[in-house]
PDB file of N, CA and C in Angstrom:
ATOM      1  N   UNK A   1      53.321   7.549   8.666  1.00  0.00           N
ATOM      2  CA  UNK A   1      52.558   6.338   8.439  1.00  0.00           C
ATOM      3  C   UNK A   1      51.558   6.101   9.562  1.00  0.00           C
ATOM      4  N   UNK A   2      51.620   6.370  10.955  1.00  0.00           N
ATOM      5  CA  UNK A   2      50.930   6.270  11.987  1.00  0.00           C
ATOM      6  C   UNK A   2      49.668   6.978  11.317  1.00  0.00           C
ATOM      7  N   UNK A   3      49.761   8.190  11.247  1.00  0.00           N
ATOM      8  CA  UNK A   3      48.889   9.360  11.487  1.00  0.00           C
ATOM      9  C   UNK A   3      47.890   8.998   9.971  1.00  0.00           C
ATOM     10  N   UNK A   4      48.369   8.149   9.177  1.00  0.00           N
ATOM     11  CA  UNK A   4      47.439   7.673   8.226  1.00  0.00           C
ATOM     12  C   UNK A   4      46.806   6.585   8.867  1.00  0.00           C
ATOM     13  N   UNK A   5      46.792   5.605   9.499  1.00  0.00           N
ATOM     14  CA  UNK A   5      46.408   4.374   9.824  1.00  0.00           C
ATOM     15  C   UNK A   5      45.302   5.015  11.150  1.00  0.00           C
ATOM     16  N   UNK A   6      45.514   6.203  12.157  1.00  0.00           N
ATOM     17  CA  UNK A   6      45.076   6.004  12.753  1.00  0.00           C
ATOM     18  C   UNK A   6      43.462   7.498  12.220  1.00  0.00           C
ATOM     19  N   UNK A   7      43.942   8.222  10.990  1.00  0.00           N
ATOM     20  CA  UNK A   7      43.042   8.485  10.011  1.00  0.00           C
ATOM     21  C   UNK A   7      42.451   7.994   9.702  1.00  0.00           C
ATOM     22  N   UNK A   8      42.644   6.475   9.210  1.00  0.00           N
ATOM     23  CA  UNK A   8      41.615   5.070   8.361  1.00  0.00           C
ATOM     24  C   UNK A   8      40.890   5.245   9.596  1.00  0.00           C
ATOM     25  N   UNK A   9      41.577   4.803  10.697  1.00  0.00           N
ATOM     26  CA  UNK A   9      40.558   4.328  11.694  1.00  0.00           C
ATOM     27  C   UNK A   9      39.440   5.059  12.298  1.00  0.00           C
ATOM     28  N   UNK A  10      39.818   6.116  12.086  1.00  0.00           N
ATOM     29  CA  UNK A  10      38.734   7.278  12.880  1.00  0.00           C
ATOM     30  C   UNK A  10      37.769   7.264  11.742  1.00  0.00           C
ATOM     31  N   UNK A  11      38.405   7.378  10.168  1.00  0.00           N
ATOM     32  CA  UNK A  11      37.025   7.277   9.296  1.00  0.00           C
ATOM     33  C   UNK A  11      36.190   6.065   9.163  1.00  0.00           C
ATOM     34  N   UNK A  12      37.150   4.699   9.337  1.00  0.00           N
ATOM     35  CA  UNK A  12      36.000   3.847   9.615  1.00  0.00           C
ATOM     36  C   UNK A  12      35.313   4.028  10.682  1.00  0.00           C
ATOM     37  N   UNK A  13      35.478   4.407  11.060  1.00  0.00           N
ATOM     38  CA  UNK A  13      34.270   4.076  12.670  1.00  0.00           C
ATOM     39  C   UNK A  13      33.613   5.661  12.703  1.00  0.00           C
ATOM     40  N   UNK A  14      33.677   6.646  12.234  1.00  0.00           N
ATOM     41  CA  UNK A  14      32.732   7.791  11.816  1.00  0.00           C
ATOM     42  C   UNK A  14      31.478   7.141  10.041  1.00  0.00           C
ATOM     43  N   UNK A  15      32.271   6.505   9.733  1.00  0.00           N
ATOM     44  CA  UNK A  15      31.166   5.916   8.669  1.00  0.00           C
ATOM     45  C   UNK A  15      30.226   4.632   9.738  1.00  0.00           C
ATOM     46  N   UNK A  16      30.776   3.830  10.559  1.00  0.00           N
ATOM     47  CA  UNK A  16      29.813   3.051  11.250  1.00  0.00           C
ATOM     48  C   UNK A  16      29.559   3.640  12.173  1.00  0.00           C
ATOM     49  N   UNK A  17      29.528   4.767  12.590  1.00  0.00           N
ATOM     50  CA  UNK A  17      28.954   5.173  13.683  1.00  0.00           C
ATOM     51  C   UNK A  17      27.614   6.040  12.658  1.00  0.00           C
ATOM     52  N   UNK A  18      27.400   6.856  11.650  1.00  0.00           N
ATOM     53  CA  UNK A  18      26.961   7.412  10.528  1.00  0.00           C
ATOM     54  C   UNK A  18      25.760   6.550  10.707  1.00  0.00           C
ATOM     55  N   UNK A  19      26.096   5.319  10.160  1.00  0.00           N
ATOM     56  CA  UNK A  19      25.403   4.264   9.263  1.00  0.00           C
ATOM     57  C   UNK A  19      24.671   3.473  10.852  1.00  0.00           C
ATOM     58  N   UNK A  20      24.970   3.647  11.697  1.00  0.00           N
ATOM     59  CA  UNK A  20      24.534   3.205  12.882  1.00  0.00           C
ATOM     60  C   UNK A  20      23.389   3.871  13.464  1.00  0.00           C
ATOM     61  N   UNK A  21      23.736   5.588  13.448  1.00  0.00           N
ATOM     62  CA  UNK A  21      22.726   6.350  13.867  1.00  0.00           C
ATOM     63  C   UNK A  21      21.489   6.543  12.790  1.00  0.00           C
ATOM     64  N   UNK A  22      21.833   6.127  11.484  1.00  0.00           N
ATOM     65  CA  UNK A  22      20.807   6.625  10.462  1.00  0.00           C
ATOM     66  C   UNK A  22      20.079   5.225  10.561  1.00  0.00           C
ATOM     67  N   UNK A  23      20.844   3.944  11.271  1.00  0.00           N
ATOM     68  CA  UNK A  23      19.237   2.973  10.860  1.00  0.00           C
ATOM     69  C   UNK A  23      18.764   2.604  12.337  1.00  0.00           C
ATOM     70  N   UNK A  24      19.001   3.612  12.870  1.00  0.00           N
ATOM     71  CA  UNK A  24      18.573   3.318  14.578  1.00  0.00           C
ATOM     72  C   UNK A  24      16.643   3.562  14.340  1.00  0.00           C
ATOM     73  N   UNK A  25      16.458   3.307  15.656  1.00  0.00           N
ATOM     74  CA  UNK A  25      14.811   4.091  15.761  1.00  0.00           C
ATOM     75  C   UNK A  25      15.009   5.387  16.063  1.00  0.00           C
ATOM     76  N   UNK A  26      15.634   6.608  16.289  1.00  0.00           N
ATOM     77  CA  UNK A  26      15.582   7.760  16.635  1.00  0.00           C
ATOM     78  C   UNK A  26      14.995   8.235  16.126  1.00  0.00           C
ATOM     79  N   UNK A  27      14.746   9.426  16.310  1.00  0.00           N
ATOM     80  CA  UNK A  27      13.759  10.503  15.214  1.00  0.00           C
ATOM     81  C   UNK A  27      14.477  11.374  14.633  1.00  0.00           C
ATOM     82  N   UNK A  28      13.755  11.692  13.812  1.00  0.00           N
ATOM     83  CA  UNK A  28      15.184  12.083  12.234  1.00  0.00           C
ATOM     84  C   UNK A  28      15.994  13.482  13.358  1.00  0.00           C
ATOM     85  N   UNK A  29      15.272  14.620  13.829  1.00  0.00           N
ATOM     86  CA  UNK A  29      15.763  15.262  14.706  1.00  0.00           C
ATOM     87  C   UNK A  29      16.953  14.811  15.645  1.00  0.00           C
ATOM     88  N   UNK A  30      16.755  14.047  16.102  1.00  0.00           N
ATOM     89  CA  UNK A  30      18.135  13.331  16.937  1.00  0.00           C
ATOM     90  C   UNK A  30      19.180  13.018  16.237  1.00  0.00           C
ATOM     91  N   UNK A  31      18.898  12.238  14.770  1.00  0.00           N
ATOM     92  CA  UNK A  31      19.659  11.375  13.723  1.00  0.00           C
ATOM     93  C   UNK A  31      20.597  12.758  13.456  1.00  0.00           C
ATOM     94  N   UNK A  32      19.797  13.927  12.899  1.00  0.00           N
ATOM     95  CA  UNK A  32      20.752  14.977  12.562  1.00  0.00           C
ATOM     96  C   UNK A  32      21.322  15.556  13.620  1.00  0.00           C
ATOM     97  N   UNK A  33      21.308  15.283  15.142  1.00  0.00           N
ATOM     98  CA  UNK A  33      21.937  16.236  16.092  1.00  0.00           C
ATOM     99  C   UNK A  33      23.165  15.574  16.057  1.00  0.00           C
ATOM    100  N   UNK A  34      22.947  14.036  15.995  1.00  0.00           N
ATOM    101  CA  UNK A  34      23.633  12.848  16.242  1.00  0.00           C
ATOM    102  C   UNK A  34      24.883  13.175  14.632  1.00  0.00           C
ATOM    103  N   UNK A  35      24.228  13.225  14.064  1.00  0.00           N
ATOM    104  CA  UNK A  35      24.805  13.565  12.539  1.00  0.00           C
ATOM    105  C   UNK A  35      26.320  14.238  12.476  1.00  0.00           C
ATOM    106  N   UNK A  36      25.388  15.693  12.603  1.00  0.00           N
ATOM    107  CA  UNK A  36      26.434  16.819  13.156  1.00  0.00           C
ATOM    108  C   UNK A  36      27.290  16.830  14.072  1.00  0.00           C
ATOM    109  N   UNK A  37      26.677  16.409  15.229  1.00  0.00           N
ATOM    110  CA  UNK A  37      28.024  15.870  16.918  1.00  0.00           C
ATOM    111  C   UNK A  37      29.384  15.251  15.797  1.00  0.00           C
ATOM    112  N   UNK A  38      28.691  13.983  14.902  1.00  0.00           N
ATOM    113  CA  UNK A  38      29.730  13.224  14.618  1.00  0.00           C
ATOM    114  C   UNK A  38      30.678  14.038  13.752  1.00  0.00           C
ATOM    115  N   UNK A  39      30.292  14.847  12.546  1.00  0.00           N
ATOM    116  CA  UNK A  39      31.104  15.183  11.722  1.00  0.00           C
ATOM    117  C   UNK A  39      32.189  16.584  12.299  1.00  0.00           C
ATOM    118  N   UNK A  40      31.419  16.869  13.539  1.00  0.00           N
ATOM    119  CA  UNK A  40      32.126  18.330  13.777  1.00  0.00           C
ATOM    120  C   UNK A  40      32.823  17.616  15.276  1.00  0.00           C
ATOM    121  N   UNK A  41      32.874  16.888  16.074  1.00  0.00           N
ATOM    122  CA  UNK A  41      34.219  16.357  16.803  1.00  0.00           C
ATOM    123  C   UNK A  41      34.071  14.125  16.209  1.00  0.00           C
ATOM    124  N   UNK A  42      35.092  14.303  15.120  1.00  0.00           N
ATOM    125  CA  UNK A  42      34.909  12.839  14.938  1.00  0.00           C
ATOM    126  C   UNK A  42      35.271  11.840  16.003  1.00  0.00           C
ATOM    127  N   UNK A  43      36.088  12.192  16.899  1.00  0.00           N
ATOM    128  CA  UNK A  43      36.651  10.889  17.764  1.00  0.00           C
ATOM    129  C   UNK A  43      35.647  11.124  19.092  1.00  0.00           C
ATOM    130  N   UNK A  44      35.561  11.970  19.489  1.00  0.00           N
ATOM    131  CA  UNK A  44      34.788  12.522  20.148  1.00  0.00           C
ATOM    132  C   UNK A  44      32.839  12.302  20.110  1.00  0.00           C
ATOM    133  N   UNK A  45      32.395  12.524  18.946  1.00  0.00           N
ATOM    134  CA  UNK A  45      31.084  12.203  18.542  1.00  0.00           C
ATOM    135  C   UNK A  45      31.073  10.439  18.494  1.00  0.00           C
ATOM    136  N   UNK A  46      31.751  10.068  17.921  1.00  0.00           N
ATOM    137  CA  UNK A  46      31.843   7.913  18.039  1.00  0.00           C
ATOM    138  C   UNK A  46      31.858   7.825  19.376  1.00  0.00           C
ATOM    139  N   UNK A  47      32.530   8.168  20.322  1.00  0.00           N
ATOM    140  CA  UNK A  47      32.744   7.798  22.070  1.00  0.00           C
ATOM    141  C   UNK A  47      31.136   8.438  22.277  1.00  0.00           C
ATOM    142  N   UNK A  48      30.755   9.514  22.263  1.00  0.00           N
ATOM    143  CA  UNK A  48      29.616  10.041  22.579  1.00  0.00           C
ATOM    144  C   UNK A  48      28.609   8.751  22.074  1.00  0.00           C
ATOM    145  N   UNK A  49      28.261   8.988  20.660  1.00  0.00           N
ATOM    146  CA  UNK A  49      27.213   8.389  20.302  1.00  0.00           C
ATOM    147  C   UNK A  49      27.505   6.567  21.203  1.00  0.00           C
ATOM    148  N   UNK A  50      29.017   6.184  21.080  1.00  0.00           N
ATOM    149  CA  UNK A  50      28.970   4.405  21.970  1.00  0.00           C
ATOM    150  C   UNK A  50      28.368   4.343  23.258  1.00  0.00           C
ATOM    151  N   UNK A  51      28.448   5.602  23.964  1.00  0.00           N
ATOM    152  CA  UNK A  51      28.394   5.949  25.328  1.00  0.00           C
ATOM    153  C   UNK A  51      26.505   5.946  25.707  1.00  0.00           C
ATOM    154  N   UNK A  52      26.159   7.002  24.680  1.00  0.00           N
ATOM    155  CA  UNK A  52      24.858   7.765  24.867  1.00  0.00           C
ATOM    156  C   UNK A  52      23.727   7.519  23.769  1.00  0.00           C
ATOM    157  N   UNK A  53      24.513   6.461  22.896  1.00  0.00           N
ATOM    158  CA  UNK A  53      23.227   6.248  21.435  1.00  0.00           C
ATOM    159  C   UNK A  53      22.089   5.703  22.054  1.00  0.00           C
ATOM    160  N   UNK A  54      21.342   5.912  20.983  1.00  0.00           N
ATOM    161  CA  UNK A  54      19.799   4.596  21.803  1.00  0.00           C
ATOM    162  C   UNK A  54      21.001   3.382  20.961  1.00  0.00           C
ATOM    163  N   UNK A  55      20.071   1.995  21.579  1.00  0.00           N
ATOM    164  CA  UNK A  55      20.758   1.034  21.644  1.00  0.00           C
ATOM    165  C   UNK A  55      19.538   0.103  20.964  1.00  0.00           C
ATOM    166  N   UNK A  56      19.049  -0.549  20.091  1.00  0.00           N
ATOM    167  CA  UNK A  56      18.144  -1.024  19.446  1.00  0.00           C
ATOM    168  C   UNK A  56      17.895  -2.450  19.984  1.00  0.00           C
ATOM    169  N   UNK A  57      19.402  -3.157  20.184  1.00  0.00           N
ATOM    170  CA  UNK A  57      19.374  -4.562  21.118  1.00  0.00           C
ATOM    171  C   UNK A  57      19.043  -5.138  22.271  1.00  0.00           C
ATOM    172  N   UNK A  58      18.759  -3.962  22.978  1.00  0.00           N
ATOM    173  CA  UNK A  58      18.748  -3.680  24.702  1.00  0.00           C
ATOM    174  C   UNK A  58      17.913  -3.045  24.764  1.00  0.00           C
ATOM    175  N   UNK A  59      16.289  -2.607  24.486  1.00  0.00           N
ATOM    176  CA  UNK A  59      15.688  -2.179  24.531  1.00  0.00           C
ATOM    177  C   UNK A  59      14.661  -3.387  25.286  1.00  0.00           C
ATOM    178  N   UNK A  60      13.472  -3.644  26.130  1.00  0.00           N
ATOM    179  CA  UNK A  60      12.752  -4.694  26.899  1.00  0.00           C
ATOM    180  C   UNK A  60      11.511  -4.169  26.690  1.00  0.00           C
ATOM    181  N   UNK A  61      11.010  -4.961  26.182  1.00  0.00           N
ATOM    182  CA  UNK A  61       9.168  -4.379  26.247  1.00  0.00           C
ATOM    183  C   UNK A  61       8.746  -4.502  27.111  1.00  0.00           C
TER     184      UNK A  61
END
């Protein structure tokens, strides 16, 4: 039962991390590096992308 719950969790947050990088400003090039990182280490690519994404909120003109 663990190992399902903590399954949900890694797929929710690989779908918002997904859906995060695809409506960022990046350039589609990044979006797919960003893409791939995520689907080929999932827990791993979410910490990456929280760590290292562009950040759309925190950006200062």
């Amino acid at each position: 039962m663990e190992y399902g719950l903590i399954g949900l969790l890694v797929l929710v947050l690989n779908i918002w991390a997904l859906f995060s990088v695809w409506s960022s400003g990046a350039s589609i090039a990044a979006k797919l590096v960003w893409t791939i990182a995520i689907f080929a280490l999932p827990v791993i690519g979410v910490i990456l992308w929280l760590v290292f994404g562009p950040r759309s909120g925190l950006q200062t003109a």
